[in-house]
Every structure is written in structure tokens, then in C-alpha cells.
C-alpha atoms as a PDB file:
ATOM      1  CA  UNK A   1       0.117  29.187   2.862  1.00  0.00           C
ATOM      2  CA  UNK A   2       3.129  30.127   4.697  1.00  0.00           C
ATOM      3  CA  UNK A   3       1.878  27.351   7.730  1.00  0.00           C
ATOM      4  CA  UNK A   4       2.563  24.753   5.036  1.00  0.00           C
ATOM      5  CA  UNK A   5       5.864  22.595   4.686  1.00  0.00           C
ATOM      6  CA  UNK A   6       6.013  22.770   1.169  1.00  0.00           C
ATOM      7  CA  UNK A   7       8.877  25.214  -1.221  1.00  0.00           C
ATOM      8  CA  UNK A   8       7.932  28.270  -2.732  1.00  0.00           C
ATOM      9  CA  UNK A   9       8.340  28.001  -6.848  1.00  0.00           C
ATOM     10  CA  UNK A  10      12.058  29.593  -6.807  1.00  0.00           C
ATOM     11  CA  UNK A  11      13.313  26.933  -5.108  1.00  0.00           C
ATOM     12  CA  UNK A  12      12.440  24.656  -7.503  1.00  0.00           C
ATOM     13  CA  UNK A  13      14.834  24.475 -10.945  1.00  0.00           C
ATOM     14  CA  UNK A  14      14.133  27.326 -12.891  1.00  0.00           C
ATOM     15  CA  UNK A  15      12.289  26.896 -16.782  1.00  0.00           C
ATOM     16  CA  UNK A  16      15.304  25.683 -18.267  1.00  0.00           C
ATOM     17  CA  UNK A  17      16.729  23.225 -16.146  1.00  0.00           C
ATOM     18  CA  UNK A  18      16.404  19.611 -16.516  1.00  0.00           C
ATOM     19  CA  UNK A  19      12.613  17.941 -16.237  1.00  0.00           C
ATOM     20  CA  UNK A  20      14.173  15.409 -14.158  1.00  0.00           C
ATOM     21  CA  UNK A  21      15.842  17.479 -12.125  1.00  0.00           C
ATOM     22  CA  UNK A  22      12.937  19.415 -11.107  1.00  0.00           C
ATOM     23  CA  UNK A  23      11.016  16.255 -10.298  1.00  0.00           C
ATOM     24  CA  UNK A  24      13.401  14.796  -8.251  1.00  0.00           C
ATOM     25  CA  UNK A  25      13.471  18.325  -6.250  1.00  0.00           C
ATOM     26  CA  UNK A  26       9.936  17.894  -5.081  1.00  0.00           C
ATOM     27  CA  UNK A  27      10.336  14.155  -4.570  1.00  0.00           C
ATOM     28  CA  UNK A  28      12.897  14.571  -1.944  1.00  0.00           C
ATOM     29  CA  UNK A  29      10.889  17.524  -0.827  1.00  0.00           C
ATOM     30  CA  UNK A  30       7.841  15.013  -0.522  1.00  0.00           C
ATOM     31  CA  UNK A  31      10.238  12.599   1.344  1.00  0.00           C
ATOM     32  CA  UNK A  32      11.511  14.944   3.466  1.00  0.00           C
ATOM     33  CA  UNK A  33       7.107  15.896   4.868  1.00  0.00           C
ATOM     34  CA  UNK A  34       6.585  11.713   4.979  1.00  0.00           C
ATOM     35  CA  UNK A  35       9.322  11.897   7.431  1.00  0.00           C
ATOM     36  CA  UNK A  36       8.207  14.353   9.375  1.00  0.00           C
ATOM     37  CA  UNK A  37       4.799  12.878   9.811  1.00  0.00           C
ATOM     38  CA  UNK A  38       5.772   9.585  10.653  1.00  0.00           C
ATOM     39  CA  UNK A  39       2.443   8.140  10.920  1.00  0.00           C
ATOM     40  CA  UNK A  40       1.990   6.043   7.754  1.00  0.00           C
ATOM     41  CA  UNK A  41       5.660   5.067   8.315  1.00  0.00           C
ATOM     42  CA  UNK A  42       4.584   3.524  12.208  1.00  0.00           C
ATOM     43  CA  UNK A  43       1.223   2.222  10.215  1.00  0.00           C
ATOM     44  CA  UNK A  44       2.630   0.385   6.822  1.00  0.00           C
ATOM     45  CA  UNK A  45       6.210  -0.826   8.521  1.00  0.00           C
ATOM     46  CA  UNK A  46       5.912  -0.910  12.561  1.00  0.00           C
ATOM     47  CA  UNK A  47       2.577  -2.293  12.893  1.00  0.00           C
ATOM     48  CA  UNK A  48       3.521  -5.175  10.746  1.00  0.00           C
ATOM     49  CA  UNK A  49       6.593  -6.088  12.317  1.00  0.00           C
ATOM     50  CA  UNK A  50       5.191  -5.752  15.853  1.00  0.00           C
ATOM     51  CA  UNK A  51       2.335  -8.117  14.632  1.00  0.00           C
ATOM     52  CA  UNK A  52       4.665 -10.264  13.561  1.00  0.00           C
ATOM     53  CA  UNK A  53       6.352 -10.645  16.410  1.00  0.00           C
ATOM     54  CA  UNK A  54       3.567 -10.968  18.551  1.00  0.00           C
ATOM     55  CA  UNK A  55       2.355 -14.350  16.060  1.00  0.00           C
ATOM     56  CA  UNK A  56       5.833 -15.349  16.005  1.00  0.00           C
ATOM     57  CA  UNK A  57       6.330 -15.350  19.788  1.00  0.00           C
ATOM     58  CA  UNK A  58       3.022 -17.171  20.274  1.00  0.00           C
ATOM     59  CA  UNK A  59       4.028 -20.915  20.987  1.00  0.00           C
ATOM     60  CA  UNK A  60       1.800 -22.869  18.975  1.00  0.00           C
ATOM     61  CA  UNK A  61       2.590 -20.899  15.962  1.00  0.00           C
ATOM     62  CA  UNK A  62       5.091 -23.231  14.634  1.00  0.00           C
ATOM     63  CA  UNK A  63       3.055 -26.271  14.895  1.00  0.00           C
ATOM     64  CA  UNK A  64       1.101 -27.309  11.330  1.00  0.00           C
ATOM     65  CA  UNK A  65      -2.805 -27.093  11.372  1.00  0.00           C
ATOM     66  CA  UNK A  66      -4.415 -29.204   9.060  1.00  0.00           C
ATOM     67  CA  UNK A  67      -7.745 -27.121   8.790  1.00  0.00           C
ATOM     68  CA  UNK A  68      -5.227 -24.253   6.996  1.00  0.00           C
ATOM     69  CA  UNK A  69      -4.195 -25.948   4.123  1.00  0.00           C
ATOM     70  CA  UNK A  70      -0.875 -27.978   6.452  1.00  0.00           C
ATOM     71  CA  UNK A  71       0.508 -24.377   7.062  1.00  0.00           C
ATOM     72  CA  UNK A  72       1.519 -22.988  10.595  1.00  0.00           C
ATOM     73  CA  UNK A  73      -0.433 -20.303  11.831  1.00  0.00           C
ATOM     74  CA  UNK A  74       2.540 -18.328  11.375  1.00  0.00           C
ATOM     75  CA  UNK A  75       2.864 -19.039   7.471  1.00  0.00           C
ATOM     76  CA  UNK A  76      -1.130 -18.155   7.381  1.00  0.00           C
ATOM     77  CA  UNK A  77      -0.390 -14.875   8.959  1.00  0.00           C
ATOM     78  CA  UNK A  78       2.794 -13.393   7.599  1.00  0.00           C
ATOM     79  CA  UNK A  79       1.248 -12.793   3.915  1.00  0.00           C
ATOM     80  CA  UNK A  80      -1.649 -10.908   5.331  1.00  0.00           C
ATOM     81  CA  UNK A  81       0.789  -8.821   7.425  1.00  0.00           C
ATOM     82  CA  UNK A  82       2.150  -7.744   4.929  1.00  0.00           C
ATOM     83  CA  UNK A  83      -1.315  -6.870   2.826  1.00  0.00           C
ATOM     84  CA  UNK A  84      -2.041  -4.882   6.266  1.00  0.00           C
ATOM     85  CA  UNK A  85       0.651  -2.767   6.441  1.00  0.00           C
ATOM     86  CA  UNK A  86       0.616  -2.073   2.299  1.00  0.00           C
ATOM     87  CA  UNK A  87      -3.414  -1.355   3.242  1.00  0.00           C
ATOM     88  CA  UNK A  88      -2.396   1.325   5.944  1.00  0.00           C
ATOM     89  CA  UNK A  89      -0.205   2.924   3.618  1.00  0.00           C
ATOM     90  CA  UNK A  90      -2.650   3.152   0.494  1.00  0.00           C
ATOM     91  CA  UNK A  91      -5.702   4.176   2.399  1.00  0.00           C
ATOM     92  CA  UNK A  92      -4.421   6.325   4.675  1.00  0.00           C
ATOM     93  CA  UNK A  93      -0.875   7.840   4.140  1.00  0.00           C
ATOM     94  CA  UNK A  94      -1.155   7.950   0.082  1.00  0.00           C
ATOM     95  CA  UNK A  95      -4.946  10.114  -0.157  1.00  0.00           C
ATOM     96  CA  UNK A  96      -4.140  11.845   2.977  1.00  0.00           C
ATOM     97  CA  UNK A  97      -1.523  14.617   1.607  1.00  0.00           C
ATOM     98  CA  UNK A  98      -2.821  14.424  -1.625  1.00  0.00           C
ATOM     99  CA  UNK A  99      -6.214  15.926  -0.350  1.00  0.00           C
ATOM    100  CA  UNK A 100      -4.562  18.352   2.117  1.00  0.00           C
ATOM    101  CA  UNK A 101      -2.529  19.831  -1.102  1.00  0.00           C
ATOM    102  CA  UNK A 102      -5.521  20.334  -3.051  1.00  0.00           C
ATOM    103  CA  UNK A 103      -7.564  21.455  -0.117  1.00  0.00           C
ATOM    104  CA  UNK A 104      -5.017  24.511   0.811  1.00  0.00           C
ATOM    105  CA  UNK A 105      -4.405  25.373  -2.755  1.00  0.00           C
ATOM    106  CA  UNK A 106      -1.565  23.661  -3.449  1.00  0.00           C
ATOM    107  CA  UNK A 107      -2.078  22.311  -6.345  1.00  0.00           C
ATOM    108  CA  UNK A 108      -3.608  25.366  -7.901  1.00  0.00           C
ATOM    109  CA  UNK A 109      -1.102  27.800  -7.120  1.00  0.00           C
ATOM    110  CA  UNK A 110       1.701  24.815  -8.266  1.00  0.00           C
ATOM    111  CA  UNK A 111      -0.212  25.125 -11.395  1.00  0.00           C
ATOM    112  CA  UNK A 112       1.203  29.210 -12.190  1.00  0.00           C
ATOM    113  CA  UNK A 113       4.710  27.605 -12.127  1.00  0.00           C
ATOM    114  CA  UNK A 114       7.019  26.330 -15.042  1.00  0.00           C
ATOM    115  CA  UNK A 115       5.944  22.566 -12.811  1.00  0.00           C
ATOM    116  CA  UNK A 116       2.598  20.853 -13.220  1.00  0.00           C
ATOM    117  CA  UNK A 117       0.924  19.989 -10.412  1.00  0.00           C
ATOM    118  CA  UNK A 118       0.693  16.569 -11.458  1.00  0.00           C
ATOM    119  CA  UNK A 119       4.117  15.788 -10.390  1.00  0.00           C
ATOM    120  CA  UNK A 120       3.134  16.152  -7.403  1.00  0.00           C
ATOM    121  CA  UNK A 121       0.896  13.214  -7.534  1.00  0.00           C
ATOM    122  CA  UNK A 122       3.697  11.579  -9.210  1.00  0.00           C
ATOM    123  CA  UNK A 123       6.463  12.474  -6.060  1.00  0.00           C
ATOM    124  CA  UNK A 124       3.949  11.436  -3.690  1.00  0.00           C
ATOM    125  CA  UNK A 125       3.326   7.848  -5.123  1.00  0.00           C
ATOM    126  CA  UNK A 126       7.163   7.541  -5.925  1.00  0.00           C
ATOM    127  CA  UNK A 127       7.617   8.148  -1.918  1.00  0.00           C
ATOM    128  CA  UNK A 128       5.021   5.786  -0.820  1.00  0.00           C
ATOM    129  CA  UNK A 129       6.140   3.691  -3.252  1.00  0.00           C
ATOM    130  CA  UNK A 130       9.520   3.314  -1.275  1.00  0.00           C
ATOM    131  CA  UNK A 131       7.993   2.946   1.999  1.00  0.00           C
ATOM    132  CA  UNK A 132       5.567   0.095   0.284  1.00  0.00           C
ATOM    133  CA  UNK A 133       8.612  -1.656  -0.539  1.00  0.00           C
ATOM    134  CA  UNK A 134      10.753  -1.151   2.222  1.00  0.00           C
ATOM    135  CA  UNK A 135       8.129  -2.231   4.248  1.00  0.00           C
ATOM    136  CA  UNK A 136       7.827  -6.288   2.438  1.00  0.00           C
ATOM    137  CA  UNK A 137      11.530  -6.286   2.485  1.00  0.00           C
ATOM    138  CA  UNK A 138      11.544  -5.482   6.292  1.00  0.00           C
ATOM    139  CA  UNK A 139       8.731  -8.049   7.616  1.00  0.00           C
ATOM    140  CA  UNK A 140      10.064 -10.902   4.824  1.00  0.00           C
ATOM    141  CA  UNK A 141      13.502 -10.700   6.004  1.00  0.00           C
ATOM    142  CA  UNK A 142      12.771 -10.417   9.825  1.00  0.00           C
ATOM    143  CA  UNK A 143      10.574 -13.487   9.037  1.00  0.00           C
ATOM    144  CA  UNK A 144      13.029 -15.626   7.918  1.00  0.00           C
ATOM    145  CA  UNK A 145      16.470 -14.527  10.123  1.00  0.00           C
ATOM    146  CA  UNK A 146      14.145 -13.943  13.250  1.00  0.00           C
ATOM    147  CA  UNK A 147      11.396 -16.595  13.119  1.00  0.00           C
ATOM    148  CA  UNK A 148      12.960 -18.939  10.968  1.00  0.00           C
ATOM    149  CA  UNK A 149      10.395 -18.656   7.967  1.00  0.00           C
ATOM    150  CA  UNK A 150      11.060 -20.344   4.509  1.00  0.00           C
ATOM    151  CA  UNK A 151      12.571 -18.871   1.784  1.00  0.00           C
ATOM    152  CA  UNK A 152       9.738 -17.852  -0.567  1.00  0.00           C
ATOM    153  CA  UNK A 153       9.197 -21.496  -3.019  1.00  0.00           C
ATOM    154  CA  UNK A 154       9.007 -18.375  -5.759  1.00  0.00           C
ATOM    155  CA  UNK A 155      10.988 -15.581  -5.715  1.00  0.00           C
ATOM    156  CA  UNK A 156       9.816 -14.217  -9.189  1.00  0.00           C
ATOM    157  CA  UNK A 157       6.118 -14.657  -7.977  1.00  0.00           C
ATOM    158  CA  UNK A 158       6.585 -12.852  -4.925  1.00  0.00           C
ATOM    159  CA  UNK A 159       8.060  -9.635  -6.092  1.00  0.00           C
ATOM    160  CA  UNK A 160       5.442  -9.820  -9.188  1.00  0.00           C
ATOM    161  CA  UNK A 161       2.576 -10.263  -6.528  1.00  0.00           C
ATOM    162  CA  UNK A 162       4.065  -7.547  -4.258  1.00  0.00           C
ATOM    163  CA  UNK A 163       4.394  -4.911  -7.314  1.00  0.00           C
ATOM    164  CA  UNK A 164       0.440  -5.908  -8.409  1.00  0.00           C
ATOM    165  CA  UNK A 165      -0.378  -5.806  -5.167  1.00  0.00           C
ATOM    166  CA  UNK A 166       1.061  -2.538  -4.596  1.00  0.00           C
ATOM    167  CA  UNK A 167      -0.081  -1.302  -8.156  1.00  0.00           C
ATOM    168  CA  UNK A 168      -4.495  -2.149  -6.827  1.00  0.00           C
ATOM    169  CA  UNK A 169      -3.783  -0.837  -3.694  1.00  0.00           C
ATOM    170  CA  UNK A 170      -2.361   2.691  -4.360  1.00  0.00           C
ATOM    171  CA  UNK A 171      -4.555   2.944  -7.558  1.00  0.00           C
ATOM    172  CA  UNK A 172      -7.713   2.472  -4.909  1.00  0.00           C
ATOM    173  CA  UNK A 173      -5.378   5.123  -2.666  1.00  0.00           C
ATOM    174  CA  UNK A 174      -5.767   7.525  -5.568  1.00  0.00           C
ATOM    175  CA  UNK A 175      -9.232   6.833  -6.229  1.00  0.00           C
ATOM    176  CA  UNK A 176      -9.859   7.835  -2.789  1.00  0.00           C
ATOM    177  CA  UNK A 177      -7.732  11.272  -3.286  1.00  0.00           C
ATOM    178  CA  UNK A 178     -10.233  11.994  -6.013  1.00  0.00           C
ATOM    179  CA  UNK A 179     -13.530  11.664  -4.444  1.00  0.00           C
ATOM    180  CA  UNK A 180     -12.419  12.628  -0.812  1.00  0.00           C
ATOM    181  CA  UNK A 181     -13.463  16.575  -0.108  1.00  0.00           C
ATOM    182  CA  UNK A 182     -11.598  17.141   2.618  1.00  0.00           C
ATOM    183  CA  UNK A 183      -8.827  16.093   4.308  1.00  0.00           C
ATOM    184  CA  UNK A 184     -10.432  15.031   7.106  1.00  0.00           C
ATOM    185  CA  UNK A 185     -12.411  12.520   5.475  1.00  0.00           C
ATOM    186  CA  UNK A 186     -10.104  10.698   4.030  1.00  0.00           C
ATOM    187  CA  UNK A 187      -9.673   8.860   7.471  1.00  0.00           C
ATOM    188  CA  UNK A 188     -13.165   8.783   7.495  1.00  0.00           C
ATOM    189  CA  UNK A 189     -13.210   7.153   4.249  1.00  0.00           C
ATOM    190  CA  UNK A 190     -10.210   5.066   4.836  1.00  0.00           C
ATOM    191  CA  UNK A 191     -11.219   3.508   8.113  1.00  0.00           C
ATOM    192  CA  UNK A 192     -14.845   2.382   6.311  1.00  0.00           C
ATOM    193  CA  UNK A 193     -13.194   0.499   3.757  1.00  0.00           C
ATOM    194  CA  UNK A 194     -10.344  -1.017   5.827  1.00  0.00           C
ATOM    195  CA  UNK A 195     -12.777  -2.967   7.802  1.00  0.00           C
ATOM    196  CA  UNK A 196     -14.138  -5.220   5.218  1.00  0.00           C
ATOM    197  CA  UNK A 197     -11.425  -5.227   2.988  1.00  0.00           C
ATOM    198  CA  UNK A 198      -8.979  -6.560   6.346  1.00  0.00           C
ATOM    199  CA  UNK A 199     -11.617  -9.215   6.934  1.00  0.00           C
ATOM    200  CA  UNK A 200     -11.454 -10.771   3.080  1.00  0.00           C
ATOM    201  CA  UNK A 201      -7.995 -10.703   3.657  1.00  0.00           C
ATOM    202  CA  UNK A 202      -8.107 -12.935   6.647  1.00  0.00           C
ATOM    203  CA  UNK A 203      -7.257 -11.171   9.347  1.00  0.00           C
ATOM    204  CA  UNK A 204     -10.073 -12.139  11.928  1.00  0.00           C
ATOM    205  CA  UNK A 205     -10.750 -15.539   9.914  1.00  0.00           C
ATOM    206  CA  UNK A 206      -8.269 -16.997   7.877  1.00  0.00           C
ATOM    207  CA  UNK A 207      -9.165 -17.337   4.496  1.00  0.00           C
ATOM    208  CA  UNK A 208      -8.654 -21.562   4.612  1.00  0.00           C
ATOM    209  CA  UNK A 209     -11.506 -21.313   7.235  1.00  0.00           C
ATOM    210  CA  UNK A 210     -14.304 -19.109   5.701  1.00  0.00           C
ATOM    211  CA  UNK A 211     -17.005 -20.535   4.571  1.00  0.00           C
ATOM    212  CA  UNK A 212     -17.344 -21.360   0.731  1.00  0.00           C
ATOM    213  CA  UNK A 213     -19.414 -18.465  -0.168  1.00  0.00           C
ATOM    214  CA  UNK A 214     -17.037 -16.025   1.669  1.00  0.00           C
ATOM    215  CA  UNK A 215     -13.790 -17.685   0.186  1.00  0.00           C
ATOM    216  CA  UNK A 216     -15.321 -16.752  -3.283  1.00  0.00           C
ATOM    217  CA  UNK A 217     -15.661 -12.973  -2.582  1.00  0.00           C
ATOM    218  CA  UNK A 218     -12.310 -12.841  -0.494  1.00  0.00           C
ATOM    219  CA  UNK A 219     -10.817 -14.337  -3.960  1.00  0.00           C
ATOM    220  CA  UNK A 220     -12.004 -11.065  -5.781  1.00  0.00           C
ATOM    221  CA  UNK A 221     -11.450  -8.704  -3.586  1.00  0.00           C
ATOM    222  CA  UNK A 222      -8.084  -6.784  -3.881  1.00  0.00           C
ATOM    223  CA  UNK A 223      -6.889  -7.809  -0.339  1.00  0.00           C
ATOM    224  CA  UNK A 224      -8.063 -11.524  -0.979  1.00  0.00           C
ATOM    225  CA  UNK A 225      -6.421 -11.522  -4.104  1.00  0.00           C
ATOM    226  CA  UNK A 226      -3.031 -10.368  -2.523  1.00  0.00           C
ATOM    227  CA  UNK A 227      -2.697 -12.486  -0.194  1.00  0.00           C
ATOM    228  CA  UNK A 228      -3.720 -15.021  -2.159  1.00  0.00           C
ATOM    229  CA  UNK A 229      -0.952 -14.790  -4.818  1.00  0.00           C
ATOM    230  CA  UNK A 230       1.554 -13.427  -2.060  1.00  0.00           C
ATOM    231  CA  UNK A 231       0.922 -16.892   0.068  1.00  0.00           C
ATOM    232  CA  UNK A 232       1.131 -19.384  -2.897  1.00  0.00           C
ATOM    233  CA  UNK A 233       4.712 -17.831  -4.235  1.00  0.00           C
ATOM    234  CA  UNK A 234       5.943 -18.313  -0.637  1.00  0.00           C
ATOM    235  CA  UNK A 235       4.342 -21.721   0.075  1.00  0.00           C
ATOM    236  CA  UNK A 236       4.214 -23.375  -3.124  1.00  0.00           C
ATOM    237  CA  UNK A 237       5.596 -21.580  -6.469  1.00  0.00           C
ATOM    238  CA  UNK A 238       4.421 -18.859  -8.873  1.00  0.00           C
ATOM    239  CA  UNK A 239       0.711 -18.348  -8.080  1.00  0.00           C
ATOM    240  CA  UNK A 240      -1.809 -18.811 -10.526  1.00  0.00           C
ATOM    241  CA  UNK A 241      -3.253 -16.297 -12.691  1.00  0.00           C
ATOM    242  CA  UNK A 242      -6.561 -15.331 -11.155  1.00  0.00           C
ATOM    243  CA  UNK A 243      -5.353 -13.700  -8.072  1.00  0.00           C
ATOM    244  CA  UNK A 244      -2.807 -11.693 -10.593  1.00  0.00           C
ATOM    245  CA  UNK A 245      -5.634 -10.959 -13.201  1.00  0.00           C
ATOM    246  CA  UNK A 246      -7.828  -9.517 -10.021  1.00  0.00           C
ATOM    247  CA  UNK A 247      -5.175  -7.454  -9.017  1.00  0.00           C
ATOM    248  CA  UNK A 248      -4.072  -6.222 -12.512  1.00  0.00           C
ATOM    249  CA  UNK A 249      -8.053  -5.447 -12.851  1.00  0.00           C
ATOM    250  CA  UNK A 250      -8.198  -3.427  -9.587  1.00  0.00           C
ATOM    251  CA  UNK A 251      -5.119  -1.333 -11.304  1.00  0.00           C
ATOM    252  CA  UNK A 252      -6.595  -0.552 -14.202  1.00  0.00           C
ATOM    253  CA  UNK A 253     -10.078   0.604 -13.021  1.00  0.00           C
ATOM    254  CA  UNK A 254      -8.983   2.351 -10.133  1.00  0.00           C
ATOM    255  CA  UNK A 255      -6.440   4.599 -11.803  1.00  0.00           C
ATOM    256  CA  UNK A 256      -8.950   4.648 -14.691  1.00  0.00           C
ATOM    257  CA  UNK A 257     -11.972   5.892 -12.126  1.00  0.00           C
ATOM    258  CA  UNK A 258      -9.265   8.358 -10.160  1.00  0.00           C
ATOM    259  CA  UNK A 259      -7.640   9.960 -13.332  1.00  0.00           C
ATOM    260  CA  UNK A 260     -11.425  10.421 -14.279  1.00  0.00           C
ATOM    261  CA  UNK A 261     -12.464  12.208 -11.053  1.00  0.00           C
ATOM    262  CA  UNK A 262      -9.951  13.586  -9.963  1.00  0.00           C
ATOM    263  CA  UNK A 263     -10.168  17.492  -8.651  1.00  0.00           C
ATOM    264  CA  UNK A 264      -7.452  19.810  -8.757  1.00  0.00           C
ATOM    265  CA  UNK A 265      -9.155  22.625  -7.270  1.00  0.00           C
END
């Protein structure tokens, strides 16, 4: 125990301090590990950007392509980016010290103390949470000042398909945390389902381009459905409500299924 990173129980407020005060001590304290295992940070916010740039810097990105819908390959590309890099985060850097905790006794020992352990679930999706967001903002704004990308037709759709898409994403994260028994399968675990859940996305084929059958499954799938809504409220206006529904769907019975099965010991 004294290998790990983590505050003994006096330094956190004593019994009669404030809740939130307490809480807010163990998510800076949760901040303060993501930073020093930078990994999900390079994963969720540099490989995006340096994908980005390499599709930006390719010279027939600009041009229009009728087979994808009268979008650029760059317009094609920059939504599913940005799915990647929120995919990174949630399969890999949100189970990953979630599973460590509980697998060195974290969470067990956390639970002796005047704090539940289950704030520490709580820190650790408030910190990702950040790094999800800082990591849109990042790749949408170097989009449009470095590569000259429109402003989003839908501003309102875009954040609400972000926060959705975040909201599936980190709920399959936690579902993940649950069933996971060690710490070292959670890459395991995480590389498996990154795979096919990249490819409904587009990354290999763009969605505009699979065939019918495929385009049906990508449109259900959480990454599919992200994109989806993410590329209509920057190409057209507030997306529709299937891709929404899908991802408000994946929220529910993720978190449901990880609540459910989740093991603190």
C-alpha cells in the first residue's frame, strides 16, 4: 500500500468537515495521478490532434467527394476523431484505475473511513470527464483556426451530442471496471472492443461508403451513433433523434449493467 500514489485517510477532511470539501480533496488528488500517467491524456487529446493534422495536411482533403454525402474527406473525418479520442479515454484511461484501486485494496480499506469509496468512482469520472471535454474543445477549435473548418451549422446539437456521447461511452467505461478482474485486463478487454466499435464508427470505411447492411448496425452502435449526431450538428443542424435516443440507451443500460456488477472487493 505504501507503493501507491494515493493519501492516507488523515489527509482527507476530517468527519465534520464539509461533504464537498472532502470530495473535491480526492478529485484533485485523482487529477493530480491522471497527470502523472499521462497516457490517456497522449491517447484521448494528442492522438486526435496529430490525426487531424495528418488528414488536414493531406492535399485532396479539401476537395468535395460526392460518394460521402458532398463532404470533404476532412469534414468525414474530424467527427470520428473526435469519437476516437473520447473511445481511448473511456476504454482505457476510465476502467484502468478504477480496477487497479479495487485490485490493491483501495477501495476496501477507503471503505473504514468517514469517505465512501464510491466517491472515488465519482472523482475519477469527474477527471475524465474534464479531459473528455477538453479534448472536443481542443480538436474543434484547431479545426476551424488551423484547417479552416466550418463553424458547427448547430451549436446546441453539438455540445448535446458531445455530452450523450460522452455519457454511452464512460457508462460502457464503467461497465468494463465492473466485470474486468484485473488490471491488466482491462487493456485486454479494451483493445477487443475498440476494434469493432472504431470500424462502425468509420474509421477504416467511412460510414457514407459501407454497405447498406453495415450502415444499419454502425447506426446502433454507440460509436456509429456519435458520430452520427456529432457530424449532422456540424454539417447540417440539430441531428435527429435516433442517433440521440441510441446514445441515451447506451447510458442507461450501461450504468444500469455496471452499478449492477460492480465489485468493490
Amino acid at each position: 500500500m505504501n507503493s501507491l500514489a494515493w493519501p492516507r485517510p488523515r489527509q482527507l477532511p476530517l468527519p465534520g468537515a464539509p461533504r464537498g470539501a472532502a470530495f473535491g480533496t480526492i478529485v484533485l488528488n485523482e487529477a493530480r495521478l491522471a497527470r502523472r500517467q499521462p497516457l490517456p491524456l497522449i491517447g484521448s487529446i494528442g492522438l486526435p490532434v496529430v490525426l487531424m493534422i495528418i488528414f488536414g495536411e493531406i492535399p485532396s482533403s479539401g476537395q468535395v467527394v460526392s460518394t460521402l454525402g458532398g463532404l470533404t474527406l476532412f469534414d468525414v473525418y474530424l467527427p470520428i476523431i473526435m469519437v476516437l479520442g473520447l473511445t481511448m479515454l473511456t476504454m482505457l484511461g476510465l476502467p484502468g484505475p478504477l480496477v487497479s484501486y479495487r485490485e490493491l485494496g483501495v477501495l476496501r480499506r477507503l471503505s473504514t473511513t468517514p469517505v465512501p469509496p464510491s466517491w472515488l468512482l465519482a472523482a475519477q469520472v469527474v477527471v475524465q470527464f474534464c479531459v473528455a471535454l477538453a479534448g472536443l474543445l481542443i480538436v474543434n477549435v484547431t479545426s476551424i483556426i488551423a484547417f479552416g473548418a466550418a463553424d458547427p451549422k448547430s451549436p446546441a446539437g453539438l455540445a448535446l451530442s458531445s455530452l450523450l456521447a460522452i455519457a454511452g461511452l464512460f457508462a460502457l467505461g464503467l461497465l468494463v471496471a465492473a466485470v474486468a478482474p484485473t488490471s491488466g485486463s482491462v487493456n485486454a478487454i479494451g483493445r477487443l472492443a475498440i476494434i469493432p466499435l472504431l470500424f462502425f464508427a468509420g474509421l477504416w470505411l467511412p460510414r457514407a461508403l459501407m454497405p447498406a447492411v453495415l450502415q444499419d448496425i454502425s447506426n446502433y452502435t454507440p460509436l456509429g451513433a456519435a458520430v452520427e449526431a456529432i457530424q449532422d450538428s456540424m454539417q447540417t443542424g440539430f441531428p435527429p433523434a435516433r442517433p440521440l435516443l441510441v446514445l441515451v440507451a447506451y447510458a442507461v443500460v450501461f450504468a444500469f449493467l455496471a452499478r449492477r456488477f460492480f465489485r468493490w472487493e
